[in-house]
N, C-alpha and C. Protein backbone atom coordinates (compact mmCIF):
# COMPACT_ATOMS: atom_id res chain seq x y z
N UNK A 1 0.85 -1.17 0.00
CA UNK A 1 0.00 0.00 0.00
C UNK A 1 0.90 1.23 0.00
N UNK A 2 0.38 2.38 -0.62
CA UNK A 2 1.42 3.31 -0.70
C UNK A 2 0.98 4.39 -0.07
N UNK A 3 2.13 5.27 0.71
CA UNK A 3 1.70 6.57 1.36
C UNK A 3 0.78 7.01 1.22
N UNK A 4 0.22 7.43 -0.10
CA UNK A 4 -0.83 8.75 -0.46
C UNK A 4 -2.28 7.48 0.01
N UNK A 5 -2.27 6.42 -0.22
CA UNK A 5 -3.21 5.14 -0.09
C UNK A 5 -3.64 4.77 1.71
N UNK A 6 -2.49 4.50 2.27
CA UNK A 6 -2.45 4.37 3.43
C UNK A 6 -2.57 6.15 4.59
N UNK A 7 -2.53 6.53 3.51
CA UNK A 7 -2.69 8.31 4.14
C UNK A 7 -4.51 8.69 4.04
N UNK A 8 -4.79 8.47 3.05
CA UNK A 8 -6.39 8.34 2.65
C UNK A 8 -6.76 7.61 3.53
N UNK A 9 -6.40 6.70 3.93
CA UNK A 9 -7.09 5.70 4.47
C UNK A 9 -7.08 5.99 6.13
N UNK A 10 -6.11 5.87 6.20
CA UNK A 10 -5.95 7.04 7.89
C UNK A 10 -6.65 7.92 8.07
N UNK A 11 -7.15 8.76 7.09
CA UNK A 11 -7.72 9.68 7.35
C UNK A 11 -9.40 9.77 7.82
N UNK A 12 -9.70 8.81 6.23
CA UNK A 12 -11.19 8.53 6.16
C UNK A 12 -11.36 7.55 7.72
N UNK A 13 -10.70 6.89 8.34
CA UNK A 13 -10.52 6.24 9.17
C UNK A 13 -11.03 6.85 10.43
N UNK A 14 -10.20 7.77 10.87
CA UNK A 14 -10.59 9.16 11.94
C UNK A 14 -11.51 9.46 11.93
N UNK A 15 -12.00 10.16 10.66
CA UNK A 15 -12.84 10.84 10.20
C UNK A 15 -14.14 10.35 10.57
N UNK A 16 -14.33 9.32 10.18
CA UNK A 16 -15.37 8.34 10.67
C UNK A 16 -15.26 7.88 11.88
N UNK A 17 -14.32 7.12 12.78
CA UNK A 17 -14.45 6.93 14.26
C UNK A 17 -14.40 8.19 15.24
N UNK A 18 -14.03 9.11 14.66
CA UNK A 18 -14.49 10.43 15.67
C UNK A 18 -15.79 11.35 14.84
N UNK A 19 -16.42 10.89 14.21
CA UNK A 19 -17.57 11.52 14.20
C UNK A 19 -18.56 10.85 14.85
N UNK A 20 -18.36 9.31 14.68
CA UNK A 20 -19.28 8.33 15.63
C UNK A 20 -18.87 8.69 17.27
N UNK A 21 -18.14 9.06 17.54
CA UNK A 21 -17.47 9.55 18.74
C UNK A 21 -18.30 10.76 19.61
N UNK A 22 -18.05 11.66 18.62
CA UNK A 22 -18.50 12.85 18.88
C UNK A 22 -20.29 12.86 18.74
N UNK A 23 -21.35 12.07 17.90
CA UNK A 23 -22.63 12.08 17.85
C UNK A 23 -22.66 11.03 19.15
N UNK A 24 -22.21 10.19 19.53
CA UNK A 24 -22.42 9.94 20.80
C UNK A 24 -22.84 10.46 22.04
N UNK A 25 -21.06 11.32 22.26
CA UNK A 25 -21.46 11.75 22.92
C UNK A 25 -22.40 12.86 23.02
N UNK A 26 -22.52 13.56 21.92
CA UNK A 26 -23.67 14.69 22.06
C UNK A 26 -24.83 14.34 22.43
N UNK A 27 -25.17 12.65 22.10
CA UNK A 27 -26.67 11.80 22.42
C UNK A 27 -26.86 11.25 24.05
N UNK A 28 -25.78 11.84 24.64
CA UNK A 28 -25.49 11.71 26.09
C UNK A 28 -24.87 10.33 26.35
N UNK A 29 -24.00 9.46 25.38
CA UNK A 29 -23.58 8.53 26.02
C UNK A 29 -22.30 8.45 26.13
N UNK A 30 -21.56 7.73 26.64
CA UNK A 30 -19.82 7.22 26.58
C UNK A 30 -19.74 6.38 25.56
N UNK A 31 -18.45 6.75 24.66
CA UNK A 31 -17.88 5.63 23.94
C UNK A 31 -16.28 5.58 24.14
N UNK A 32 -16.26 4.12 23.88
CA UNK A 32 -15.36 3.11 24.04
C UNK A 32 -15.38 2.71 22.31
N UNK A 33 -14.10 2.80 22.39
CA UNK A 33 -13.21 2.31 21.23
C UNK A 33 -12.21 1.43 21.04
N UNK A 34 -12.55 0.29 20.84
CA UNK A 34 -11.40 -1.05 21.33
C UNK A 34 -11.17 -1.58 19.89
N UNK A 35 -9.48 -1.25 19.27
CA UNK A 35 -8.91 -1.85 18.63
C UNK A 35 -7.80 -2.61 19.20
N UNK A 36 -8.09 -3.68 19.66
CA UNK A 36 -7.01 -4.62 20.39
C UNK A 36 -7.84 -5.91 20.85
N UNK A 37 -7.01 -7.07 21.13
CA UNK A 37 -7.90 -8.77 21.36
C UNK A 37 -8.25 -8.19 22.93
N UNK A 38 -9.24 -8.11 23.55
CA UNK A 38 -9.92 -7.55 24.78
C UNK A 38 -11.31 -8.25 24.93
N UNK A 39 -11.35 -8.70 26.28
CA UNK A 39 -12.46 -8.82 26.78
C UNK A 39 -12.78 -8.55 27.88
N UNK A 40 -13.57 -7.34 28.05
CA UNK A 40 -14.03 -6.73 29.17
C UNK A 40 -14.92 -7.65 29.93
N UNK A 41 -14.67 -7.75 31.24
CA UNK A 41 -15.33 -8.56 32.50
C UNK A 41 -16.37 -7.13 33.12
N UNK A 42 -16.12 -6.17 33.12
CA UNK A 42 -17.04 -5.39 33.92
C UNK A 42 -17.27 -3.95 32.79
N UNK A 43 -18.20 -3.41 33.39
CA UNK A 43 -18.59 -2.10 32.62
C UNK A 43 -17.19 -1.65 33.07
N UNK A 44 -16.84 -0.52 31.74
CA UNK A 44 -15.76 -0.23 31.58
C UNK A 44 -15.52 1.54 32.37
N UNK A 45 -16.95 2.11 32.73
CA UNK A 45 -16.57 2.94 33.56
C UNK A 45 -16.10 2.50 35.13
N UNK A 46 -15.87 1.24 35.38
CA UNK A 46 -15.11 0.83 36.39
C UNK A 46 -13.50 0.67 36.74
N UNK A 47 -12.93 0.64 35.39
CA UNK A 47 -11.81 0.77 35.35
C UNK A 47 -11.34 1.78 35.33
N UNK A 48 -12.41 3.09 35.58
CA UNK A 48 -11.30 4.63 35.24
C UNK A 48 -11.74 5.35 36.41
N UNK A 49 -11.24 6.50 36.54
CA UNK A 49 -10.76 7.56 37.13
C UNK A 49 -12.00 8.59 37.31
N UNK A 50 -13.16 8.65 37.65
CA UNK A 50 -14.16 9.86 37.25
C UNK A 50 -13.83 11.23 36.89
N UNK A 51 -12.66 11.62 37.39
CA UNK A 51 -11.72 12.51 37.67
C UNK A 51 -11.48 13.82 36.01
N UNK A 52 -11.65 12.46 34.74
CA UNK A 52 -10.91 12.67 33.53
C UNK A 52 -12.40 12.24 32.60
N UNK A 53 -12.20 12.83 31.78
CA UNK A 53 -13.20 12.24 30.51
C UNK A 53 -12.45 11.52 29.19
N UNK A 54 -11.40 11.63 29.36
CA UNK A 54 -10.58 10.86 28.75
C UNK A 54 -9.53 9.87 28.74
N UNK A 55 -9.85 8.32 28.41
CA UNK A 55 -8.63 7.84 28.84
C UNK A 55 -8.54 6.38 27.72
N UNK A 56 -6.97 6.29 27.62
CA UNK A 56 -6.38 4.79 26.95
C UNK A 56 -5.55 4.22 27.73
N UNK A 57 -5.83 2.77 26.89
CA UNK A 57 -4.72 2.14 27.47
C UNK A 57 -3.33 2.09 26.86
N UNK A 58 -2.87 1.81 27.93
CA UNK A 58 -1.12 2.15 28.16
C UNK A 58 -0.36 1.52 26.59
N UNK A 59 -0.66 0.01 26.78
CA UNK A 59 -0.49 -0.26 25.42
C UNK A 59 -1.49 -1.25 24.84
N UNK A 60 -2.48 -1.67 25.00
CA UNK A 60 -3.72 -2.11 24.50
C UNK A 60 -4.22 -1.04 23.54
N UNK A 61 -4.98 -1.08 22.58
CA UNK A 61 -5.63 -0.21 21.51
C UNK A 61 -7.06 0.25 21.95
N UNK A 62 -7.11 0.84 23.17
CA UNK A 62 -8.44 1.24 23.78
C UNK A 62 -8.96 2.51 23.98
N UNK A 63 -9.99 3.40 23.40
CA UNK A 63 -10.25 4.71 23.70
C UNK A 63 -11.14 4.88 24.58
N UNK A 64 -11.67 5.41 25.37
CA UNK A 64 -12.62 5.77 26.02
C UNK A 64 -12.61 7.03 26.73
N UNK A 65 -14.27 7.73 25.89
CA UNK A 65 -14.68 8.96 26.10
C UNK A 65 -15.62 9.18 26.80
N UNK A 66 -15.30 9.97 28.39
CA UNK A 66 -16.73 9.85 28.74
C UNK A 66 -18.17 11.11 28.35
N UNK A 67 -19.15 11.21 28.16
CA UNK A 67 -20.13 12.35 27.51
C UNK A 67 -20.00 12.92 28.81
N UNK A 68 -19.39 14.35 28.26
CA UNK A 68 -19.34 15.34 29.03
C UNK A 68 -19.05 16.79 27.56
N UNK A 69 -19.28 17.93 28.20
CA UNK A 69 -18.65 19.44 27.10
C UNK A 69 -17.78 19.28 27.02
N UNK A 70 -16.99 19.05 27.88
CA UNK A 70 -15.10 19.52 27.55
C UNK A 70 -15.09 17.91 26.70
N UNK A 71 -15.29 16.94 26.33
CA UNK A 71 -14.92 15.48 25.40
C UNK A 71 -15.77 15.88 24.44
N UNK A 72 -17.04 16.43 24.29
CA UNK A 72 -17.55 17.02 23.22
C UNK A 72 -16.51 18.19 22.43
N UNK A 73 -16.09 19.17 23.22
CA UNK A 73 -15.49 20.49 22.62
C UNK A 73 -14.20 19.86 22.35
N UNK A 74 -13.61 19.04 23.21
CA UNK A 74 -11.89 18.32 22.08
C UNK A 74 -12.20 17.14 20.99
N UNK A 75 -13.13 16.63 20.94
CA UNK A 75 -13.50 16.06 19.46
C UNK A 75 -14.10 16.11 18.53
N UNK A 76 -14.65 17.64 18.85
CA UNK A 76 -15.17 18.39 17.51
C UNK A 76 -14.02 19.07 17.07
N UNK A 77 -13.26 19.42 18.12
CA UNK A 77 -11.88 19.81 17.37
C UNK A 77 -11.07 19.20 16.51
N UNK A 78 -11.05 18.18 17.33
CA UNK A 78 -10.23 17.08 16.69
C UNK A 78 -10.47 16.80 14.91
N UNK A 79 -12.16 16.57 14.86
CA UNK A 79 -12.41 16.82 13.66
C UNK A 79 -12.36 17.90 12.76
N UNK A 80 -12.43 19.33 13.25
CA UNK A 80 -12.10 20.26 12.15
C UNK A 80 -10.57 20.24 12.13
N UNK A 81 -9.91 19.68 12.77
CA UNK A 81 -8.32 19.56 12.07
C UNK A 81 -7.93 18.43 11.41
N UNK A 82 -7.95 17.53 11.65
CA UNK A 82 -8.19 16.37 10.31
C UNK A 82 -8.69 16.77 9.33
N UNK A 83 -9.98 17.42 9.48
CA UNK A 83 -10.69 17.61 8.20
C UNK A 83 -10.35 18.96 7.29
N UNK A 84 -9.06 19.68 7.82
CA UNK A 84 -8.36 20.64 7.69
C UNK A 84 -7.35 20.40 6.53
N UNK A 85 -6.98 19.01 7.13
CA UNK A 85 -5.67 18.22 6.22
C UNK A 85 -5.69 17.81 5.50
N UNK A 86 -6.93 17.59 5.13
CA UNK A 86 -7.57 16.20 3.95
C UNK A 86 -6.95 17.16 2.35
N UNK A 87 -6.31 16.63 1.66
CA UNK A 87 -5.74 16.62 0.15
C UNK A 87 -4.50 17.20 0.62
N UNK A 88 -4.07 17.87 1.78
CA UNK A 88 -2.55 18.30 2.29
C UNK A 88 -1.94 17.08 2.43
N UNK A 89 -2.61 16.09 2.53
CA UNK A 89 -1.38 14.88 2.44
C UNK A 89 -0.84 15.18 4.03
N UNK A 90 -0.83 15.62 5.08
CA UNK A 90 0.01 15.76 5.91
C UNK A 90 -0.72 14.90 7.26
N UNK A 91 -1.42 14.24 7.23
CA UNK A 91 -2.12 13.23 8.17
C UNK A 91 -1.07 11.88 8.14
N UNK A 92 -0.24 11.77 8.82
CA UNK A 92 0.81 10.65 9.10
C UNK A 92 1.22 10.05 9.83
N UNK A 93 1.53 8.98 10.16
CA UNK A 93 1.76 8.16 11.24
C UNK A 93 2.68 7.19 11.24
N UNK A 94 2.92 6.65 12.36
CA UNK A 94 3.75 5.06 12.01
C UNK A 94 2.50 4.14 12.23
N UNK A 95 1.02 4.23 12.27
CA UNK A 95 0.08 3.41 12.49
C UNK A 95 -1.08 3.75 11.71
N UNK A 96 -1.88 3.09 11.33
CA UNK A 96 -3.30 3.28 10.60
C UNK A 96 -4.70 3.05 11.48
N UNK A 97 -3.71 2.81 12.54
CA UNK A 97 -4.71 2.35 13.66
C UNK A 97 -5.19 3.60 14.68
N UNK A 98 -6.58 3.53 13.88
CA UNK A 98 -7.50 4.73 14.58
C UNK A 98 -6.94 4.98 16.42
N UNK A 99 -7.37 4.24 17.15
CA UNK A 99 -7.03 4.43 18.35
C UNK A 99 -5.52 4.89 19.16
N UNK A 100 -4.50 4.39 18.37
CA UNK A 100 -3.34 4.94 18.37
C UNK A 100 -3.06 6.54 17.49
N UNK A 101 -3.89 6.72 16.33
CA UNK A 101 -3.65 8.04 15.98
C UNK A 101 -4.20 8.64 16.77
N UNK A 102 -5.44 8.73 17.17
CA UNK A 102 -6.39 10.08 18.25
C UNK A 102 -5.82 10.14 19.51
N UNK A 103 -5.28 9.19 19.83
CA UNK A 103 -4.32 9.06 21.67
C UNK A 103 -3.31 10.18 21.17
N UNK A 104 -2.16 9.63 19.79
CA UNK A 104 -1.48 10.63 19.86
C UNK A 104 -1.46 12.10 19.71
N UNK A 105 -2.41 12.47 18.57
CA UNK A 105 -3.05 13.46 17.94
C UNK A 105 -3.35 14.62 18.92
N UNK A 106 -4.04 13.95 19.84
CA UNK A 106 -5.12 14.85 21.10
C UNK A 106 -3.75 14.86 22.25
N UNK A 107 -3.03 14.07 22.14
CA UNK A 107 -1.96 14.61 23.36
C UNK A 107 -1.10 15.54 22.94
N UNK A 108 -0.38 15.63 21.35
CA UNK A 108 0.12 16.88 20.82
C UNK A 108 -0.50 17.89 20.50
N UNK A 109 -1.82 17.71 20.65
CA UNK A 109 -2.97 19.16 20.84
C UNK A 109 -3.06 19.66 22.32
N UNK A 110 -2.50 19.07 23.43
CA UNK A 110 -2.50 19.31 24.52
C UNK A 110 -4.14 18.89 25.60
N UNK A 111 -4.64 17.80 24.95
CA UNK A 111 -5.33 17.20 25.95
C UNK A 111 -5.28 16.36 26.40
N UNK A 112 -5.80 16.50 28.00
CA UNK A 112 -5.21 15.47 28.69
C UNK A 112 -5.83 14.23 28.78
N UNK A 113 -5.13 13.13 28.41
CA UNK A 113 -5.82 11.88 28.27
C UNK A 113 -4.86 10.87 29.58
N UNK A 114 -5.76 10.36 30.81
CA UNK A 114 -5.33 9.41 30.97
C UNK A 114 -5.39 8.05 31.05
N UNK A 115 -3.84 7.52 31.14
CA UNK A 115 -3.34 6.19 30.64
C UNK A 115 -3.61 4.87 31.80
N UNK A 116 -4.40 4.10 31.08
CA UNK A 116 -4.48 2.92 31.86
C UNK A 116 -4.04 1.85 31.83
N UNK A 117 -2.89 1.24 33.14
CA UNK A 117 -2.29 0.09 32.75
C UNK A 117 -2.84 -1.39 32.90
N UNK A 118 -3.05 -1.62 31.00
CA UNK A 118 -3.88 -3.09 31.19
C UNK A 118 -3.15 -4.30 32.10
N UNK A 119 -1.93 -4.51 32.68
CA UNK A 119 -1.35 -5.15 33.36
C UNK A 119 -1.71 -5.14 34.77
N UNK A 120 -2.43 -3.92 34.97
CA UNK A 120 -3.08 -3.83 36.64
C UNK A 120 -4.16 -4.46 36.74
N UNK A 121 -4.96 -3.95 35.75
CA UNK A 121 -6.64 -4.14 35.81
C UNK A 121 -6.97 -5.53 34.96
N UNK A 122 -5.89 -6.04 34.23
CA UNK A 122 -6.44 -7.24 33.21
C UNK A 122 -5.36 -8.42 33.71
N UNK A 123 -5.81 -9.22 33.04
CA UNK A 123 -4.77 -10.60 32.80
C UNK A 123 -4.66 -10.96 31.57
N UNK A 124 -3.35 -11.44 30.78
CA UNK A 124 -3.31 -11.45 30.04
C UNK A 124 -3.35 -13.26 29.61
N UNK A 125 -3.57 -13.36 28.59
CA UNK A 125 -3.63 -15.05 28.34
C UNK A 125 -2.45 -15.58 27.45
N UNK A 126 -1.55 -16.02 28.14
CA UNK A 126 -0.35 -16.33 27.79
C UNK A 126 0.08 -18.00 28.18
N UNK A 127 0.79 -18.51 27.25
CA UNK A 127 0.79 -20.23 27.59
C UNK A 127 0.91 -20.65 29.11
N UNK A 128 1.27 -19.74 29.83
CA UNK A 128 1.24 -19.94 31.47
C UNK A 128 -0.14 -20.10 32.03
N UNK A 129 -0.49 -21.41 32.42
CA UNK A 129 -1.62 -21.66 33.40
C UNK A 129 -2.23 -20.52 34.35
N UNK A 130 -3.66 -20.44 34.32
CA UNK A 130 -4.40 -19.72 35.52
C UNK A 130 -5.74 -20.36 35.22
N UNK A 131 -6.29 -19.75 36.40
CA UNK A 131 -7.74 -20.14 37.08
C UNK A 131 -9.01 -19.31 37.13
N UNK A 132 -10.33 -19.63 37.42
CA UNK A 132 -11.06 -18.40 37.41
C UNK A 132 -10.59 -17.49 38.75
N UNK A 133 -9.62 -18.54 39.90
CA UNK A 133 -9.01 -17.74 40.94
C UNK A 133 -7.75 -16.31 40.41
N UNK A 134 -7.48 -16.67 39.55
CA UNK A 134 -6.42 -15.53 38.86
C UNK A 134 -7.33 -14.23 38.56
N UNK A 135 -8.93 -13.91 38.16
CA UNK A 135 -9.57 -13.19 38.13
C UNK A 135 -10.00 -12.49 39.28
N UNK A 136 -10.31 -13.41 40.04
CA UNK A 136 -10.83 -12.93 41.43
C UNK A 136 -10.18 -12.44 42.18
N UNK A 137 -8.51 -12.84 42.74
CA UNK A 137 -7.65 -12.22 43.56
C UNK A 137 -7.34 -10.84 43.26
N UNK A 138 -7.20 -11.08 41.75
CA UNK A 138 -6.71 -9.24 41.71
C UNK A 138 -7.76 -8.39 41.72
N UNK A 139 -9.48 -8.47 41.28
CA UNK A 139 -10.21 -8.05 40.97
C UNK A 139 -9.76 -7.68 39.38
N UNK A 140 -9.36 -8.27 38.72
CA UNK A 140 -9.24 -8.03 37.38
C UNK A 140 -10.29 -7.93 36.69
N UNK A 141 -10.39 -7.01 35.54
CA UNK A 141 -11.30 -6.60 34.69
C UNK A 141 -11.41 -6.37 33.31
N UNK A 142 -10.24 -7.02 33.09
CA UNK A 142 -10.29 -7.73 31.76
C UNK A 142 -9.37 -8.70 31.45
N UNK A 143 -9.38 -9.24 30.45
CA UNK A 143 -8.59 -10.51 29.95
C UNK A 143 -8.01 -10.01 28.23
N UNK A 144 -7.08 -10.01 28.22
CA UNK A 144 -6.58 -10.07 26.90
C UNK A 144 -5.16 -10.52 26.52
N UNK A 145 -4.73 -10.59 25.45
CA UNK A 145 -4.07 -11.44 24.50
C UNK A 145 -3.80 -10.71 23.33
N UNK A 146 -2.16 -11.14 22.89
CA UNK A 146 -1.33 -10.60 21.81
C UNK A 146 -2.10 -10.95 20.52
N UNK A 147 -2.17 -10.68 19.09
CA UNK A 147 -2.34 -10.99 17.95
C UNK A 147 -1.55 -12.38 17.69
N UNK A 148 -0.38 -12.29 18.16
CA UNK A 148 0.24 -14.18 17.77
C UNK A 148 -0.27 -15.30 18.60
N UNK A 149 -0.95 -14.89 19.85
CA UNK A 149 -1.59 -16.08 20.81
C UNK A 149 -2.84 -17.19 19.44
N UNK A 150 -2.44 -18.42 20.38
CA UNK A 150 -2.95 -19.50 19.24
C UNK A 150 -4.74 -19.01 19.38
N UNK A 151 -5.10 -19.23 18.43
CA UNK A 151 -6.36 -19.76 19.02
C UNK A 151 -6.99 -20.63 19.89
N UNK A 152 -6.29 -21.69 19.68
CA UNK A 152 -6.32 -22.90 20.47
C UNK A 152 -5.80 -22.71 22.30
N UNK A 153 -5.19 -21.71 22.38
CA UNK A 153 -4.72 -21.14 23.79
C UNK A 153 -5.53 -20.32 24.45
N UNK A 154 -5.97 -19.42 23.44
CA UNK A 154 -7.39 -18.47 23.66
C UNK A 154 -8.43 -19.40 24.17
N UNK A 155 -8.78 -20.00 23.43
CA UNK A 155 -10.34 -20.90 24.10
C UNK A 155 -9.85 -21.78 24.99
N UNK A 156 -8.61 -22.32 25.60
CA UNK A 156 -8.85 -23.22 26.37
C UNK A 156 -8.43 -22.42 27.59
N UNK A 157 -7.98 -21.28 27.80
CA UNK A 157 -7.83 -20.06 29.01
C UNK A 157 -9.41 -19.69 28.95
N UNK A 158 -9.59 -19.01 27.95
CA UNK A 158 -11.13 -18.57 28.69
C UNK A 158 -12.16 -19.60 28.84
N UNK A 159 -11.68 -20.89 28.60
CA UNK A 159 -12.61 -22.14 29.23
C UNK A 159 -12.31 -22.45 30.56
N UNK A 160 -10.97 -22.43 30.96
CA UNK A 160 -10.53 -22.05 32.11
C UNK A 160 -10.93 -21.33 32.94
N UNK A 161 -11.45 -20.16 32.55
CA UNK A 161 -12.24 -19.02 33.11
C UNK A 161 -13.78 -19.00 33.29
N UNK A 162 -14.82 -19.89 32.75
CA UNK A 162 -15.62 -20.00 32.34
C UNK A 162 -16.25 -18.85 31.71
N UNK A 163 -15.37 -18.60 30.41
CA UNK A 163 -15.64 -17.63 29.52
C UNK A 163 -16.30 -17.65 28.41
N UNK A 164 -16.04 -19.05 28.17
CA UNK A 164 -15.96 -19.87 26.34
C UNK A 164 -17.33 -19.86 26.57
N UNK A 165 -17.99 -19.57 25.03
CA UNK A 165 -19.75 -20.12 25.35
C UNK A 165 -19.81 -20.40 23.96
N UNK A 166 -18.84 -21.06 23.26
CA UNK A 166 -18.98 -21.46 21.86
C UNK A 166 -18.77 -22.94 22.01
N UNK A 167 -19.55 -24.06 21.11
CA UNK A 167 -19.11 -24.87 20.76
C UNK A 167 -17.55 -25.49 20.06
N UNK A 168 -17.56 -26.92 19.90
CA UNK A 168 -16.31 -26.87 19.55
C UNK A 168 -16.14 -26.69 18.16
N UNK A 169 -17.42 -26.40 17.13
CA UNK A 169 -17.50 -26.40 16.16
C UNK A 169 -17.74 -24.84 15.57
N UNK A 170 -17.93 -24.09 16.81
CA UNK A 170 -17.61 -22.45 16.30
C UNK A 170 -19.18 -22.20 16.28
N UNK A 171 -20.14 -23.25 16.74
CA UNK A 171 -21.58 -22.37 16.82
C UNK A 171 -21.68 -21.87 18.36
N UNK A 172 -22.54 -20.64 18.43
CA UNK A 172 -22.82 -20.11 19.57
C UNK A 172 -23.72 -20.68 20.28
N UNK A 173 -23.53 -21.18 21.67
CA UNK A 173 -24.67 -21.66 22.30
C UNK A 173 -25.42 -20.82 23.24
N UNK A 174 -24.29 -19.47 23.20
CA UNK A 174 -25.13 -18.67 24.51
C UNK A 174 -24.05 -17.31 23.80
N UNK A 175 -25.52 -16.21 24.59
CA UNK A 175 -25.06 -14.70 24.38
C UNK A 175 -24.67 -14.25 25.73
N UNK A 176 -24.01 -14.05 26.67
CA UNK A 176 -23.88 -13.52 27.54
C UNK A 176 -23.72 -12.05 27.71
N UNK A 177 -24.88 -11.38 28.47
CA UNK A 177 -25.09 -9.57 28.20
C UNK A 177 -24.35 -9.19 29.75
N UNK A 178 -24.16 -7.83 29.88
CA UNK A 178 -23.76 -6.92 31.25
C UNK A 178 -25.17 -6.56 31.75
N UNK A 179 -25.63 -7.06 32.56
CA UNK A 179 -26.72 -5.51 33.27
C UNK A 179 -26.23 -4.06 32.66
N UNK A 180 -27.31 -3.48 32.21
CA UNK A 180 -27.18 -1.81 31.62
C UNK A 180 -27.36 -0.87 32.60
């Protein structure tokens, strides 16, 4: 893919996850933006700070905005400067990955976003054995996993966990929802 290709594409990219962003929150809700293998165990305003309306993770691909004016007024910004750049070619990155551009973007615009370390609040699923007791001791609140983890490691940890609700043949036997 070539610069001017992968630059378009970054762009229209933004463009679109912070406008869904921003009509959100204007509709009074929070959004969460998860580009990364994640599975949240609890509503995700439990893992943050009330403190901030903005925050990612440390190095997981996670946004989360909470609906408030000041997260409304920095991502309408956000959008008239992207949308500032569009045929300047000057929208660039070492990533195409929405959630890593707006973390960086909005911190060299000077807002404050804070950082959450998925190593506190999560467990990660790695060929090393654990239990649904590995959840419970820390109060952990999420579970996630690298892009190279097997599949086959994935489902037999979160079977471990009593997470898995798929057959072994990949049909769903159950939806499991959060209380709203």
């Amino acid at each position: 893919m070539g610069f001017q290709h992968s630059s378009a594409e970054l762009m229209k990219n933004v463009l679109v996850n912070a406008y869904v962003i921003k009509k959100c929150l204007e509709d009074g809700y929070d959004s969460l933006t998860v580009n990364a293998n994640v599975l949240f165990l609890s509503k995700v305003q439990e893992l943050i700070n009330p403190s901030s309306d903005l925050y990612a993770g440390k190095s997981l691909g996670f946004f989360f905005a909470r609906s408030s004016s000041s997260a409304q007024e920095i991502l309408a910004d956000l959008l008239k400067k992207v949308a500032a750049t569009i045929g300047k070619g000057s929208l660039q990155g070492e990533s195409t990955n929405f959630v890593y551009f707006v973390v960086k973007f909005l911190e060299q615009n000077g807002a404050e976003i804070l950082r959450v370390d998925e190593a506190s609040i999560g467990i990660q699923i790695r060929a090393n054995s654990f239990n649904q007791s590995s959840l419970e001791a820390g109060k952990k609140k999420m579970v996630y996993w690298s892009t190279d983890t097997s599949l086959d490691l994935i489902q037999r940890r979160l079977q471990e966990l009593s997470l898995w609700v798929v057959d072994g043949d990949s049909s769903c036997t159950a939806v499991v929802c959060h209380e709203s």
